[in-house]
N, C-alpha and C. Protein backbone atom coordinates (compact mmCIF):
# COMPACT_ATOMS: atom_id res chain seq x y z
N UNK A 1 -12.58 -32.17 43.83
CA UNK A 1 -13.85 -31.98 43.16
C UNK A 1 -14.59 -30.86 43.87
N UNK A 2 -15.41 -29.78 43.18
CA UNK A 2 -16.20 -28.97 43.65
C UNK A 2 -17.66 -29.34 43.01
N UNK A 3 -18.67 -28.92 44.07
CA UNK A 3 -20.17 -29.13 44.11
C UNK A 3 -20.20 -27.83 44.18
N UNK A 4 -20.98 -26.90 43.24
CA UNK A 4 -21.40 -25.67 42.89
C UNK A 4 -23.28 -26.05 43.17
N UNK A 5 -23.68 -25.37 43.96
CA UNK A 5 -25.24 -25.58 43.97
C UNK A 5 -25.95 -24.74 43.42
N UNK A 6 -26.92 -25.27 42.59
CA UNK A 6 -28.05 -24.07 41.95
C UNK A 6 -29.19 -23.63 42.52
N UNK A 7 -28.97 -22.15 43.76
CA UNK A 7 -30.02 -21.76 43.70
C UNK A 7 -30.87 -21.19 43.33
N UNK A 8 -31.92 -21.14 43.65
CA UNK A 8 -32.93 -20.60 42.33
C UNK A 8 -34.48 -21.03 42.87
N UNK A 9 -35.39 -20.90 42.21
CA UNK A 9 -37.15 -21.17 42.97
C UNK A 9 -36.88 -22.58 42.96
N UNK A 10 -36.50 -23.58 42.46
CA UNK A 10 -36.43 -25.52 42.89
C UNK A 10 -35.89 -24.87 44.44
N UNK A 11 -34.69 -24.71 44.54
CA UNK A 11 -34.32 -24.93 45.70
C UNK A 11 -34.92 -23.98 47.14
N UNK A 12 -35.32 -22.84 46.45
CA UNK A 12 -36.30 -22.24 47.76
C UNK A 12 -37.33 -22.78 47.93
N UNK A 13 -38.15 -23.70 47.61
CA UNK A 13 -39.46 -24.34 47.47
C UNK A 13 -39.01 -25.67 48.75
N UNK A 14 -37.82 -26.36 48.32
CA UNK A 14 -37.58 -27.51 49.06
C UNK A 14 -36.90 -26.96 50.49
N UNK A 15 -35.97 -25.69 50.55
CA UNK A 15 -35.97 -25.01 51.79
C UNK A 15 -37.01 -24.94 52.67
N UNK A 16 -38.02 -23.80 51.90
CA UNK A 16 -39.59 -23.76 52.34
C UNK A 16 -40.28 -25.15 53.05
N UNK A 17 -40.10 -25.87 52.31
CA UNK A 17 -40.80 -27.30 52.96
C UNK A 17 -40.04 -28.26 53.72
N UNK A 18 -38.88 -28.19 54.16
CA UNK A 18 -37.92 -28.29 55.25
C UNK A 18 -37.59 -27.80 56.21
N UNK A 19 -38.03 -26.33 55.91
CA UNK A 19 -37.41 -25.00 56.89
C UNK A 19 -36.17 -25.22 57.33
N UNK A 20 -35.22 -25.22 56.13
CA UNK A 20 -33.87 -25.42 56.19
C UNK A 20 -33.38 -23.90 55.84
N UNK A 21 -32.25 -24.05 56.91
CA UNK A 21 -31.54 -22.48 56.72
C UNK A 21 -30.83 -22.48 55.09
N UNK A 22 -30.42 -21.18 55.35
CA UNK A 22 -29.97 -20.51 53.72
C UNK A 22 -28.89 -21.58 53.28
N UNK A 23 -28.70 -21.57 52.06
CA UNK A 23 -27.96 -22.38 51.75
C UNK A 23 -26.71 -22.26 51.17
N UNK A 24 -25.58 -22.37 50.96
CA UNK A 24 -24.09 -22.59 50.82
C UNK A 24 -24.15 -22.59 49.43
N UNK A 25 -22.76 -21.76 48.98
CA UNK A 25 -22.56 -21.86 47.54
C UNK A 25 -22.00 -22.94 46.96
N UNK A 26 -21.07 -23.85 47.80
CA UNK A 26 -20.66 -25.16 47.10
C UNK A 26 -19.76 -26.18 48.02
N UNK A 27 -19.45 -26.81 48.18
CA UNK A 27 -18.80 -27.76 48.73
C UNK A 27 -17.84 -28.33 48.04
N UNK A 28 -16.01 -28.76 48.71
CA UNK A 28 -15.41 -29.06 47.72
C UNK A 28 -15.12 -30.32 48.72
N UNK A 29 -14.61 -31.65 48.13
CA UNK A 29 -14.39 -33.20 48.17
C UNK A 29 -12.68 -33.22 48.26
N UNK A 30 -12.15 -33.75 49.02
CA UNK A 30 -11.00 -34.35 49.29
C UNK A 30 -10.88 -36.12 49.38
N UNK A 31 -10.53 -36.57 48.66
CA UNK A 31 -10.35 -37.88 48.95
C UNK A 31 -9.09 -38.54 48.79
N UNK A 32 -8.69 -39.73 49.96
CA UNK A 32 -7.54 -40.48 50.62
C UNK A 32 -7.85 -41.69 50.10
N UNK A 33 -6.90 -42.44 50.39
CA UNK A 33 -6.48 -43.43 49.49
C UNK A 33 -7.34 -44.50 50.77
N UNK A 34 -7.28 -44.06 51.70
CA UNK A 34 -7.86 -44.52 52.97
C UNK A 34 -7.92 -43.80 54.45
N UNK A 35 -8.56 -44.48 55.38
CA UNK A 35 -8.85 -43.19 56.22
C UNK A 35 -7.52 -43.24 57.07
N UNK A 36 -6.66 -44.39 57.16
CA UNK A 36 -5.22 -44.30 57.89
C UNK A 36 -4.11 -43.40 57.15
N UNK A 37 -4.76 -43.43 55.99
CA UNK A 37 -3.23 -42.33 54.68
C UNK A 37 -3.73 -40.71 55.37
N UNK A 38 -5.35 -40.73 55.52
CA UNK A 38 -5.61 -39.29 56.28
C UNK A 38 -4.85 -39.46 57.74
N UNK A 39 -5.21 -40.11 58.49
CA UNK A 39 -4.83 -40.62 59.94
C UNK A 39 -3.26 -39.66 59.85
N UNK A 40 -2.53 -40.42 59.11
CA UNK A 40 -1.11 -40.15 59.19
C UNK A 40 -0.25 -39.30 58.56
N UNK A 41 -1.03 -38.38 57.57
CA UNK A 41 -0.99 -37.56 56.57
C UNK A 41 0.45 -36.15 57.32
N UNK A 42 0.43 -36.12 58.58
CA UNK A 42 1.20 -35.08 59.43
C UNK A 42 2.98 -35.39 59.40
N UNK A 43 2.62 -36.90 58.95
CA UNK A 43 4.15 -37.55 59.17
C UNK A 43 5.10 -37.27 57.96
N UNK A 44 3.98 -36.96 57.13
CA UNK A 44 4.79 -37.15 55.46
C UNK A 44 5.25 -35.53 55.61
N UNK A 45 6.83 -35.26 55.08
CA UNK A 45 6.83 -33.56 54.82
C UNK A 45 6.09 -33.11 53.95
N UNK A 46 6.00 -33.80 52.60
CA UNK A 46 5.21 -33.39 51.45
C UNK A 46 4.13 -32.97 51.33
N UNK A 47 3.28 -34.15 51.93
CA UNK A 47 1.61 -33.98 52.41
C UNK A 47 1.51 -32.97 53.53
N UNK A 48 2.08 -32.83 54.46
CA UNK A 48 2.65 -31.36 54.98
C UNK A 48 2.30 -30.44 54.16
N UNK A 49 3.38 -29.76 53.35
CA UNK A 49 3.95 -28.91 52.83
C UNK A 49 2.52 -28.66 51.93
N UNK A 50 1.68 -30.31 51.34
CA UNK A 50 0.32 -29.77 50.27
C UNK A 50 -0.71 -29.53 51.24
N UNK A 51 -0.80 -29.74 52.38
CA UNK A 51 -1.81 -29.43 53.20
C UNK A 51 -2.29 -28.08 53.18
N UNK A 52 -0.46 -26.96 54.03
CA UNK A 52 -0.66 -25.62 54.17
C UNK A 52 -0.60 -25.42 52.80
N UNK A 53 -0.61 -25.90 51.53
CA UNK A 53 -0.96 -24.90 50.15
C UNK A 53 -2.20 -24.97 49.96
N UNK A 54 -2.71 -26.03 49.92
CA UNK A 54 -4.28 -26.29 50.31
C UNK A 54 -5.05 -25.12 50.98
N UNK A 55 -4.53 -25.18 52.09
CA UNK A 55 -5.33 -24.15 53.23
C UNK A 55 -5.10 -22.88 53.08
N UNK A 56 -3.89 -22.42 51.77
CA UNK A 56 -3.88 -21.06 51.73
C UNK A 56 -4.64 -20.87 51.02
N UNK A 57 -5.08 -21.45 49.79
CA UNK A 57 -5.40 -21.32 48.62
C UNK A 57 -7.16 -21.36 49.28
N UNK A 58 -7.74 -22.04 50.24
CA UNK A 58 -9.01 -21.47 50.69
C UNK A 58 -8.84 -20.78 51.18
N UNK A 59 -8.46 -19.89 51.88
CA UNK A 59 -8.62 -18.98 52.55
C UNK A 59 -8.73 -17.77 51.62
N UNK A 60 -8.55 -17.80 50.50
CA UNK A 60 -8.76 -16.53 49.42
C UNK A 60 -10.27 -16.89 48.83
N UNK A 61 -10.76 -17.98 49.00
CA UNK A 61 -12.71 -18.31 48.44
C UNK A 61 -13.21 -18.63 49.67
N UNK A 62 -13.08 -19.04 50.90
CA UNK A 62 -13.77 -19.92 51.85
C UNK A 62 -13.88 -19.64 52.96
N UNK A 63 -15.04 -19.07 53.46
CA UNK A 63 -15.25 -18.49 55.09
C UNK A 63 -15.14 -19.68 55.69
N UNK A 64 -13.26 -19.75 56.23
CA UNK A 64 -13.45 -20.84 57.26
C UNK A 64 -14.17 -20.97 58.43
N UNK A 65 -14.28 -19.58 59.02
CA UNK A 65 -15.02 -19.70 60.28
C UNK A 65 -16.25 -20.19 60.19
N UNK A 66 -17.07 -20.28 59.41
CA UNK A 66 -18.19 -20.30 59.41
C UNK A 66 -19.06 -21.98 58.19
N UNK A 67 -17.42 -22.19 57.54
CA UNK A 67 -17.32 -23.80 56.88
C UNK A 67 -17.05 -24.98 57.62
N UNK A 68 -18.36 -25.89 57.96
CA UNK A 68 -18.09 -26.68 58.70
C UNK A 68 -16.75 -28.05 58.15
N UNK A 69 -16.48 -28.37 58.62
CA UNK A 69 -15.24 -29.90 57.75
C UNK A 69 -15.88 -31.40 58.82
N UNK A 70 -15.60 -31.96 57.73
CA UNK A 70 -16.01 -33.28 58.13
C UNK A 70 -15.39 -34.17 57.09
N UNK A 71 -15.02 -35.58 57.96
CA UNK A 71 -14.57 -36.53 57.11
C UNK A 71 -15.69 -37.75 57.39
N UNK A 72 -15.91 -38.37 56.34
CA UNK A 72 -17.02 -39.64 55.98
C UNK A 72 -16.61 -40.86 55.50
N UNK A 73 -17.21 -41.61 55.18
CA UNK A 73 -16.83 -43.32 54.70
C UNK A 73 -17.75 -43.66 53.35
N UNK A 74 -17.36 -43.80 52.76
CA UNK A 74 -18.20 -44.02 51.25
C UNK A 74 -18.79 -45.54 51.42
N UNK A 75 -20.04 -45.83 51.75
CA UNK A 75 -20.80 -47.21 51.53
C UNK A 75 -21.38 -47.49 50.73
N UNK A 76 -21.55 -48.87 50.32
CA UNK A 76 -22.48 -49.39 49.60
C UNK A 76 -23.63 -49.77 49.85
N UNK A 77 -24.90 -49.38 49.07
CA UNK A 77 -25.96 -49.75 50.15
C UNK A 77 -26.57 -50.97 48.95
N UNK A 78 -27.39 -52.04 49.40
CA UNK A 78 -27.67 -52.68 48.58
C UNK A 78 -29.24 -53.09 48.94
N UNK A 79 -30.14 -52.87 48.23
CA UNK A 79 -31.58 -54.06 49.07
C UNK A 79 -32.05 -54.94 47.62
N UNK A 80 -32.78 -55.31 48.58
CA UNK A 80 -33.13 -56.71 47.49
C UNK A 80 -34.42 -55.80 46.54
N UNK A 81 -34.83 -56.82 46.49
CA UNK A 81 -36.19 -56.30 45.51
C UNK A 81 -37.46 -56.34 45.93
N UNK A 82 -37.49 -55.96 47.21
CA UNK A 82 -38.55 -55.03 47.87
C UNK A 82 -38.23 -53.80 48.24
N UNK A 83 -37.39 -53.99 48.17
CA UNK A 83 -36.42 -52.75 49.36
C UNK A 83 -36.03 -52.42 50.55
N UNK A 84 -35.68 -53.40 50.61
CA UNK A 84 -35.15 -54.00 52.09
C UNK A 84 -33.55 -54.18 51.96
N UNK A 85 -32.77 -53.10 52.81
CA UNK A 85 -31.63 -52.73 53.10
C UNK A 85 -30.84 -54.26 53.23
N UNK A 86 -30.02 -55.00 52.44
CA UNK A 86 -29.27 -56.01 53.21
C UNK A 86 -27.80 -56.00 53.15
């Protein structure tokens, strides 16, 4: 999945009132079946082999040097009906 961001006066306004640096043209989503299928992803040849196609194929749109990577955990958040986190 890719996140394309729209900048434009909405988003310099909420910069402005953050004093958040410039902002990024888009962000793209990788998701695992779980975080051990990532964990172990080096063992498989295949997932191998789609990794470096992966990584070629950014390197023709994506200033790696300068694209941070991070992996996360998808939660559920739930509160009651005050709004209180439980």
């Amino acid at each position: 999945m890719q996140f394309h961001s729209t900048c434009g006066p909405l988003t310099e306004r909420l910069r402005a009132f953050r004093n958040s640096p410039e902002p990024y043209d888009g962000i793209a989503e990788i998701w695992y079946e779980s975080r051990e299928s990532l964990a172990t992803l080096g063992k498989d040849a295949n997932a191998r082999r789609a990794s470096r196609e992966l990584l070629e194929d950014e390197k023709r749109f994506v200033d790696l040097a300068r694209s941070p990577i991070w992996s996360g955990e998808e939660r559920k958040v739930i509160t009651d009906e005050t709004g209180v986190q439980r």
